[in-house]
PDB file of N, CA and C in Angstrom:
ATOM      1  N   UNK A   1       0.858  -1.159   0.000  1.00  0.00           N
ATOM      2  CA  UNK A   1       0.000   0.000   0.000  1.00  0.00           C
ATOM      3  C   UNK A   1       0.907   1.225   0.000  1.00  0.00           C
ATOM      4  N   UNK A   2       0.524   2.208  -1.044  1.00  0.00           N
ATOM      5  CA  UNK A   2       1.016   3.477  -0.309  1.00  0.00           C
ATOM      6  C   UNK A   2       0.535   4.570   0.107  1.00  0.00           C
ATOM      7  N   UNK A   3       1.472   4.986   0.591  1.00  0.00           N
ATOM      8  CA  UNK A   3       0.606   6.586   1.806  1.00  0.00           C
ATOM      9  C   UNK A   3       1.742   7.324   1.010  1.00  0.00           C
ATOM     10  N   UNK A   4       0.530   8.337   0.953  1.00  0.00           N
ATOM     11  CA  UNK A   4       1.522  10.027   0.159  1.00  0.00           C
ATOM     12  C   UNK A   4       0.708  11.046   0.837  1.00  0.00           C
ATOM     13  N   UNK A   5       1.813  12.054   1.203  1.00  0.00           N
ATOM     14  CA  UNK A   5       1.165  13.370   2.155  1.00  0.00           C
ATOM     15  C   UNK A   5       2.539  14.371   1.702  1.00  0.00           C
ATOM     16  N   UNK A   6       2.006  15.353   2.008  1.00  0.00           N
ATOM     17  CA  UNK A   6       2.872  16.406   2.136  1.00  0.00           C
ATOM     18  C   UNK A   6       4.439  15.876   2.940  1.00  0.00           C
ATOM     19  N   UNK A   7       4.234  15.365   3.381  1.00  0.00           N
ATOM     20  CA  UNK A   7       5.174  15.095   4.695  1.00  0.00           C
ATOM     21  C   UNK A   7       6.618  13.526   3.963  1.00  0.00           C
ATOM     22  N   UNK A   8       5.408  12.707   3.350  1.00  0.00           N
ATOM     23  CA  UNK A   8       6.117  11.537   3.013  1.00  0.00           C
ATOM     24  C   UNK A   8       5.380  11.143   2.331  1.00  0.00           C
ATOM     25  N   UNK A   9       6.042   9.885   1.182  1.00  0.00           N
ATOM     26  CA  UNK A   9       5.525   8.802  -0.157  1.00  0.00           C
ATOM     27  C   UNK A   9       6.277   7.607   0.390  1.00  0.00           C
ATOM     28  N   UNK A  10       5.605   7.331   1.275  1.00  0.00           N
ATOM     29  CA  UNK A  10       5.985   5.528   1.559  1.00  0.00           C
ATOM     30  C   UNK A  10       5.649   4.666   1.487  1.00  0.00           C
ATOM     31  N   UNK A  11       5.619   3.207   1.288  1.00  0.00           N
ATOM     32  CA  UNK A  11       5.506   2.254   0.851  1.00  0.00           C
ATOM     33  C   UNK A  11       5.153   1.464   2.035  1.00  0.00           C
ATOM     34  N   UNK A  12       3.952   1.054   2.293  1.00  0.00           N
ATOM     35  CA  UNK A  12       3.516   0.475   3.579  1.00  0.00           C
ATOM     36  C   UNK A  12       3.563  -1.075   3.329  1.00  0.00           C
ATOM     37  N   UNK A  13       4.133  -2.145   4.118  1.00  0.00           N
ATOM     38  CA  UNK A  13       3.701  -3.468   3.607  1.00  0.00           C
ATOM     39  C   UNK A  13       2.948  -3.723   4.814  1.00  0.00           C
ATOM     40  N   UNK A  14       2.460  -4.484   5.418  1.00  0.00           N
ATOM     41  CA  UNK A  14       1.612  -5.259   6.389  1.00  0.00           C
ATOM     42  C   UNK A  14       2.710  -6.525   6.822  1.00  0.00           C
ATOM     43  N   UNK A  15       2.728  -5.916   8.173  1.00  0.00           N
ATOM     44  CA  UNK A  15       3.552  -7.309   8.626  1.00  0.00           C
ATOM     45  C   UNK A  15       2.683  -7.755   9.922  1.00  0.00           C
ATOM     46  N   UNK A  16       2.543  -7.983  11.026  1.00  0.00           N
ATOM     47  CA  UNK A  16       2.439  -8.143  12.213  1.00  0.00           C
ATOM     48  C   UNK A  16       1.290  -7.050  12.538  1.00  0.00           C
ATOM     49  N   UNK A  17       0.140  -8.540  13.016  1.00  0.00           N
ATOM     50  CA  UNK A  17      -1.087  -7.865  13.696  1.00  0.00           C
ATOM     51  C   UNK A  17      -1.169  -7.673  15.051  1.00  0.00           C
ATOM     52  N   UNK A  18      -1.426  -6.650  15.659  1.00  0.00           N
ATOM     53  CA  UNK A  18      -1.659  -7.294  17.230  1.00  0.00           C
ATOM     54  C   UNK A  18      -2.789  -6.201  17.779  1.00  0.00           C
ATOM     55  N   UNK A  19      -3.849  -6.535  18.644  1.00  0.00           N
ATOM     56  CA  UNK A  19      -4.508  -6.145  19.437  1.00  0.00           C
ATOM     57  C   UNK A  19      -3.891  -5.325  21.151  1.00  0.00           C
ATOM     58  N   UNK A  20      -3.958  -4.317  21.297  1.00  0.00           N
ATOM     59  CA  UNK A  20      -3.955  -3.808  22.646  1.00  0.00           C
ATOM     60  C   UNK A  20      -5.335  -2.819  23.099  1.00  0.00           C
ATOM     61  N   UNK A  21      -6.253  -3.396  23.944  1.00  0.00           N
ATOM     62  CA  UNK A  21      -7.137  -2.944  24.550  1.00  0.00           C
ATOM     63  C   UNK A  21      -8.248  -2.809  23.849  1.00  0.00           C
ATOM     64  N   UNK A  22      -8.715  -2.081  22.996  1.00  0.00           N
ATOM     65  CA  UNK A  22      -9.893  -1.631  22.356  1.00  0.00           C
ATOM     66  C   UNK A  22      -8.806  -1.452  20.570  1.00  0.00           C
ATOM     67  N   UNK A  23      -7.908  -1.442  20.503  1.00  0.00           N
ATOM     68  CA  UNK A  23      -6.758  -0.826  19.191  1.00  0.00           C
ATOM     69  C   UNK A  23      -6.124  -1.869  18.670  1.00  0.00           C
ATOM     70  N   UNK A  24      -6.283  -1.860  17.819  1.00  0.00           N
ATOM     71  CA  UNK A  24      -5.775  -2.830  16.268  1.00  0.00           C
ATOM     72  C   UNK A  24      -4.274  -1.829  16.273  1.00  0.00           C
ATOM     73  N   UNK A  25      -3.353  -2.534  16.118  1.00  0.00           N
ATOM     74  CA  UNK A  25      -2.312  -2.093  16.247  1.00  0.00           C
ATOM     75  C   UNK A  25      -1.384  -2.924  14.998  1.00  0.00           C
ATOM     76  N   UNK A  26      -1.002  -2.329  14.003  1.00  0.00           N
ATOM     77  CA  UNK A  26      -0.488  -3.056  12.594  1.00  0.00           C
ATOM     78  C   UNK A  26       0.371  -2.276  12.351  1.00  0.00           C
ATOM     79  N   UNK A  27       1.437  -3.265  12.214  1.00  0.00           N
ATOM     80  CA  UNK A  27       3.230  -3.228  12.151  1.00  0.00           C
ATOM     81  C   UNK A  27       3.525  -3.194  10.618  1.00  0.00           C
ATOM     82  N   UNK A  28       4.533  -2.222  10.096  1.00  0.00           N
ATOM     83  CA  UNK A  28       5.163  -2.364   8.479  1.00  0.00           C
ATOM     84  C   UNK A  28       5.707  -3.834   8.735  1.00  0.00           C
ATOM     85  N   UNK A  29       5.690  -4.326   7.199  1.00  0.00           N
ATOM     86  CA  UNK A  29       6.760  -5.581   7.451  1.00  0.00           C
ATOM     87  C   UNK A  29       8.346  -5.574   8.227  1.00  0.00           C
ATOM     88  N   UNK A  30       8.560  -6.294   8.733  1.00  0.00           N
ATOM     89  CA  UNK A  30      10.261  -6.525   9.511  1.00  0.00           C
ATOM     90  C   UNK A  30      11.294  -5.823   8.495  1.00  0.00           C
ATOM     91  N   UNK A  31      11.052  -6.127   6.889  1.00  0.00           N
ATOM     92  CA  UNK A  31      12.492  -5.557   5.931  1.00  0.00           C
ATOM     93  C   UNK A  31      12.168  -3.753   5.246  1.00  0.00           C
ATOM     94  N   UNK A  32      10.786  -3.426   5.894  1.00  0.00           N
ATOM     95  CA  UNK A  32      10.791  -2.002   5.530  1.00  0.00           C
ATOM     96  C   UNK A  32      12.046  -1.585   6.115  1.00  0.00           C
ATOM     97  N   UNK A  33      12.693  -0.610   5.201  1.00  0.00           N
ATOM     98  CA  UNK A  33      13.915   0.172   6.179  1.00  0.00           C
ATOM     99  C   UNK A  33      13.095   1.203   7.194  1.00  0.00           C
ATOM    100  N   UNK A  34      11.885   2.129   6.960  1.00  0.00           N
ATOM    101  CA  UNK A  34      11.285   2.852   8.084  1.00  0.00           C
ATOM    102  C   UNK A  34      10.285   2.223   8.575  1.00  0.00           C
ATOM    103  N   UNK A  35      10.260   1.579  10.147  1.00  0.00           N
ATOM    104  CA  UNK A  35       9.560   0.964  11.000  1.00  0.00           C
ATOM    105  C   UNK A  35       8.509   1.761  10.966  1.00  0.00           C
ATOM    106  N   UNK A  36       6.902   1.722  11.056  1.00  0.00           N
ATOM    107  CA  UNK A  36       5.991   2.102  11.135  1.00  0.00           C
ATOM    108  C   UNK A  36       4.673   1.010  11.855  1.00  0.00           C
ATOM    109  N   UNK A  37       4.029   2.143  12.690  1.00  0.00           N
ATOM    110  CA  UNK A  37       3.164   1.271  13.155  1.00  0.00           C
ATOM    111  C   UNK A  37       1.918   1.693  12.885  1.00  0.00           C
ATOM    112  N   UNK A  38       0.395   1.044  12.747  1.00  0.00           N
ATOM    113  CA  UNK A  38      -0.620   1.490  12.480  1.00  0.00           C
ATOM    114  C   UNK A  38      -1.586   1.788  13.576  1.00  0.00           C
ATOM    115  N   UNK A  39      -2.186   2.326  14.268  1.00  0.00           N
ATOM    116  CA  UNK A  39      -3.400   2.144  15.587  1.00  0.00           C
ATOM    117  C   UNK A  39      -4.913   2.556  15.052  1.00  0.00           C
ATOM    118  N   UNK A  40      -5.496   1.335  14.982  1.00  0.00           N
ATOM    119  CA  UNK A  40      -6.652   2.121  14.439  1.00  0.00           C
ATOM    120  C   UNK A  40      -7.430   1.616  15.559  1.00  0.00           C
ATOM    121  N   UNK A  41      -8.773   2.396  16.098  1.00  0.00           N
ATOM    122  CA  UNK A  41      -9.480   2.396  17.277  1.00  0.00           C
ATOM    123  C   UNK A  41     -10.820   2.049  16.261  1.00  0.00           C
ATOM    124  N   UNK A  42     -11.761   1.442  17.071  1.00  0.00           N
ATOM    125  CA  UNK A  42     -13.085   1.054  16.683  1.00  0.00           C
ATOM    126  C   UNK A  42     -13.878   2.451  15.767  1.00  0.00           C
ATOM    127  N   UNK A  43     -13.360   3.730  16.114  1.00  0.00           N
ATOM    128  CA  UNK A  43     -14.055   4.714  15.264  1.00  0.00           C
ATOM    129  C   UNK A  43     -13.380   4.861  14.494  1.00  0.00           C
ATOM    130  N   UNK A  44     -12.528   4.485  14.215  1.00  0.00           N
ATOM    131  CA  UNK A  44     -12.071   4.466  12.797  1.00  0.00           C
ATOM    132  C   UNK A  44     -12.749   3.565  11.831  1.00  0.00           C
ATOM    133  N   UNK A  45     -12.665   2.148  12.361  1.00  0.00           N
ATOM    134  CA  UNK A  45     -13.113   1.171  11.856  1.00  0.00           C
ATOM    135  C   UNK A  45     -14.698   1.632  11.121  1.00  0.00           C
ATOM    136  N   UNK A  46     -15.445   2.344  11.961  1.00  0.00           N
ATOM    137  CA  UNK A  46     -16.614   2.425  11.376  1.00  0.00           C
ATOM    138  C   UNK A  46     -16.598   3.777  10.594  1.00  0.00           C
ATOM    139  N   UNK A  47     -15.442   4.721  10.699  1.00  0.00           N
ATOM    140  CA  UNK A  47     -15.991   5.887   9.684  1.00  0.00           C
ATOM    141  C   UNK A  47     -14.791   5.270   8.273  1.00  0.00           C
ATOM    142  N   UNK A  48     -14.448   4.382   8.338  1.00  0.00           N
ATOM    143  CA  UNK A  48     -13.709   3.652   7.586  1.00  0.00           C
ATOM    144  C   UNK A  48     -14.820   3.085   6.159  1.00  0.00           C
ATOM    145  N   UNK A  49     -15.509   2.192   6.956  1.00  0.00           N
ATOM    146  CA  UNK A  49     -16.350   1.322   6.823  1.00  0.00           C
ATOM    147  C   UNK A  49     -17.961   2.031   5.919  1.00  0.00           C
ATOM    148  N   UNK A  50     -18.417   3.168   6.702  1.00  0.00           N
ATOM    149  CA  UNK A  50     -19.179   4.070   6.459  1.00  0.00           C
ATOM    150  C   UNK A  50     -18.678   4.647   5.203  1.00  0.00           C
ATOM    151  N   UNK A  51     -17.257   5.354   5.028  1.00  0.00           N
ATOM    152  CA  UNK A  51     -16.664   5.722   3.901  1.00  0.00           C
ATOM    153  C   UNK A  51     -16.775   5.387   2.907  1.00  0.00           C
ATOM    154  N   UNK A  52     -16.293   4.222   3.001  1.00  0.00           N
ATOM    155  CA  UNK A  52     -16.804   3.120   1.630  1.00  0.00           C
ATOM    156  C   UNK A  52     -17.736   2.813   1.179  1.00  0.00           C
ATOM    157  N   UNK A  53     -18.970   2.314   2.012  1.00  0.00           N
ATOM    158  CA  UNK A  53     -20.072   2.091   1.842  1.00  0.00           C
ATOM    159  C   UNK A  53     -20.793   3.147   0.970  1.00  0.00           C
ATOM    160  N   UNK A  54     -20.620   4.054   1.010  1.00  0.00           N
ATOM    161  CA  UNK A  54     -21.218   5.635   0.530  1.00  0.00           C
ATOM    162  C   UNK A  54     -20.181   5.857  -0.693  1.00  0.00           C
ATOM    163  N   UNK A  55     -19.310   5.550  -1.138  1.00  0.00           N
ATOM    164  CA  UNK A  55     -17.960   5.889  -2.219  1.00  0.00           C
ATOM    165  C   UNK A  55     -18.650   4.562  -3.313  1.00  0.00           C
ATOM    166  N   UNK A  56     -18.852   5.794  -4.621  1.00  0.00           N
ATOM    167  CA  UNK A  56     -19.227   5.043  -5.741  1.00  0.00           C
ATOM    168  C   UNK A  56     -17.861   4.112  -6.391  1.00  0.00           C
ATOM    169  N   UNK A  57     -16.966   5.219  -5.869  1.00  0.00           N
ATOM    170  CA  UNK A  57     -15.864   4.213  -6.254  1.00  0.00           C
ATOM    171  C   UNK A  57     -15.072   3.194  -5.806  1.00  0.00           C
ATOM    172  N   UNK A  58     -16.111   2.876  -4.389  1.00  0.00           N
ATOM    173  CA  UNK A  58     -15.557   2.018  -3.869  1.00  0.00           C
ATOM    174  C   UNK A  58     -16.149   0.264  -4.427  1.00  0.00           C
ATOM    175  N   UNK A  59     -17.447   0.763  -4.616  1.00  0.00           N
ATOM    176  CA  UNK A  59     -18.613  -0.928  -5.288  1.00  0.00           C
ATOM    177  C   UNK A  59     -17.706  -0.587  -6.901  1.00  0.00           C
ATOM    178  N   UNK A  60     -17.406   0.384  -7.756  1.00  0.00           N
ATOM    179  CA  UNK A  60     -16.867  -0.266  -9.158  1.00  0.00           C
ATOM    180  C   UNK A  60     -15.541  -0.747  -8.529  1.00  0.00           C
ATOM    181  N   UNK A  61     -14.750  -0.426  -7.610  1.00  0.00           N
ATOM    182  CA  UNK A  61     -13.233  -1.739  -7.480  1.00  0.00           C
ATOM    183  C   UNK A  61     -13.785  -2.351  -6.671  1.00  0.00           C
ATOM    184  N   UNK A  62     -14.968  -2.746  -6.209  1.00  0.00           N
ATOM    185  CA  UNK A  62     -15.054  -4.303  -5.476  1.00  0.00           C
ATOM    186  C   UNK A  62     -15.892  -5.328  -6.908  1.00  0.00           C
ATOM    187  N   UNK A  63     -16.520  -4.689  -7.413  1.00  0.00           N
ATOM    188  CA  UNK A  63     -17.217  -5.555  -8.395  1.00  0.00           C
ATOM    189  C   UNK A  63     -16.074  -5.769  -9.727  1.00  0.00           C
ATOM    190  N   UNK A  64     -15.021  -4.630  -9.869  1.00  0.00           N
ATOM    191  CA  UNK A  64     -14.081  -4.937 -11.018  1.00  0.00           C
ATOM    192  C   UNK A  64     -12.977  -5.211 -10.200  1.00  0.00           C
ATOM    193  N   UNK A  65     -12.500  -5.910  -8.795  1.00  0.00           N
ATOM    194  CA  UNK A  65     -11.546  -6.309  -8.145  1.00  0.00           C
ATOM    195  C   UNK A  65     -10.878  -7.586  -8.985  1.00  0.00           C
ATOM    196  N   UNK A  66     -11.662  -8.554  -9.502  1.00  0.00           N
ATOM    197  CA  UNK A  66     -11.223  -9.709 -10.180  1.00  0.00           C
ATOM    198  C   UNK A  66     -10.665  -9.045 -11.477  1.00  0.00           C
ATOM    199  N   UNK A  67     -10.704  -8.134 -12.139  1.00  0.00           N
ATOM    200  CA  UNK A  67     -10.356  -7.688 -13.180  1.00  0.00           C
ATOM    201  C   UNK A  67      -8.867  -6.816 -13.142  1.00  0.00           C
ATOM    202  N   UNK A  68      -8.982  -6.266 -11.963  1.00  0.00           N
ATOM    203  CA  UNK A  68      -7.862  -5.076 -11.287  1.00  0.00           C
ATOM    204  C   UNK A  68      -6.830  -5.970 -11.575  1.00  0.00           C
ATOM    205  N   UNK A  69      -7.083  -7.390  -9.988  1.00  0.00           N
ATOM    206  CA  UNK A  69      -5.907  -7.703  -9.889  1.00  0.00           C
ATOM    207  C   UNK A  69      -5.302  -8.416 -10.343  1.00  0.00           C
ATOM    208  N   UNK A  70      -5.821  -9.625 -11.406  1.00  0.00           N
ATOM    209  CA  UNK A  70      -5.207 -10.340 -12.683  1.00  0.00           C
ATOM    210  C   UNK A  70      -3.781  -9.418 -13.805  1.00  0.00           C
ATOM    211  N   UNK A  71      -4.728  -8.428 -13.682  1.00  0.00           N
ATOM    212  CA  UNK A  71      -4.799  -6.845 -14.609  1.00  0.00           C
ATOM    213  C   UNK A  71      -2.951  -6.310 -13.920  1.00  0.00           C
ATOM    214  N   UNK A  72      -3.305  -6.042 -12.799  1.00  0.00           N
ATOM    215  CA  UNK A  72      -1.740  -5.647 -12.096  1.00  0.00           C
ATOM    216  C   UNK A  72      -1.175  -6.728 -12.135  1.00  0.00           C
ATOM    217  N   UNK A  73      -0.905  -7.730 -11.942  1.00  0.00           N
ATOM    218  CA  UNK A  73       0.181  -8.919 -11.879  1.00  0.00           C
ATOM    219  C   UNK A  73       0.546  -9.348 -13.041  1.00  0.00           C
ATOM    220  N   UNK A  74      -0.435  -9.066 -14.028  1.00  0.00           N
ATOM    221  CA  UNK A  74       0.741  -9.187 -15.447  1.00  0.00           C
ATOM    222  C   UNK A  74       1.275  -8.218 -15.709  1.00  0.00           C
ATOM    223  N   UNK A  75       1.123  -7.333 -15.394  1.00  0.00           N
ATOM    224  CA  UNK A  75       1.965  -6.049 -15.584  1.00  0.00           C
ATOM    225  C   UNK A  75       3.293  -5.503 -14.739  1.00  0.00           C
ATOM    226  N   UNK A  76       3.174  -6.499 -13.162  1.00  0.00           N
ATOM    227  CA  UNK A  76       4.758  -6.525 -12.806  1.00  0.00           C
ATOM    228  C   UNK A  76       5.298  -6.941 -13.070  1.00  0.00           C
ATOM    229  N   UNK A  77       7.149  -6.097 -12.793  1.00  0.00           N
ATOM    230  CA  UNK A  77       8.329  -6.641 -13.678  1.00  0.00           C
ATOM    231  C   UNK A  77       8.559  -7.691 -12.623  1.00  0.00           C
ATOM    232  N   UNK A  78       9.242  -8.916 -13.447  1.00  0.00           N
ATOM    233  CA  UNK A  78       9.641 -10.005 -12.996  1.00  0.00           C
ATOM    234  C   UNK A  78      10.173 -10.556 -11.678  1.00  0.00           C
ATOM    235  N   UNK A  79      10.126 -11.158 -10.785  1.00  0.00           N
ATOM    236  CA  UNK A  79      10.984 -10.923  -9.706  1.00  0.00           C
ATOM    237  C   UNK A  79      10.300 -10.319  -8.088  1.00  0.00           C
ATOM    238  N   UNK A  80       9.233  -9.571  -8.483  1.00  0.00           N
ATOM    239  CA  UNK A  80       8.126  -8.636  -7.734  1.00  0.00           C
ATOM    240  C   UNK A  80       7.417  -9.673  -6.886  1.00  0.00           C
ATOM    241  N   UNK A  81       7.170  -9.955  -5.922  1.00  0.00           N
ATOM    242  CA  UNK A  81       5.818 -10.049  -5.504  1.00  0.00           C
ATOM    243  C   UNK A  81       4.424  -9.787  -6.022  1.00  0.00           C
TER     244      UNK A  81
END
């Protein structure tokens, strides 16, 4: 995944899930060179959730998801994940 802001264009992978208290707490993978962690709290989850639900563009990439991602993997260079 990536995140772009004023600030930074980084390359997020998903490594390590873990729960503390009420918070989803999600770790970059171990070989990112910048360690990053994620905290998302239950209101996130639902204005997350809500977001989408309401985003036209969220039902055309779930209904053209089988198309996307066939679509991207022939198109990475060799070697890629």
């Amino acid at each position: 995944m990536r995140v772009r802001s004023k600030l930074a264009d980084v390359e997020f992978r998903f490594g390590a899930v873990d729960r503390r208290g009420y918070e989803l707490i999600i770790h970059s993978h171990p070989d990112q060179p910048m360690k990053s962690r994620v905290h998302v709290t239950p209101q996130d989850v639902l204005a997350a959730v809500r977001a989408l639900l309401l985003s036209k563009a969220f039902w055309v990439y779930l209904l053209g998801f089988p198309y996307f991602y066939f679509r991207a993997r022939s198109e990475r260079p060799p070697g890629k994940p």
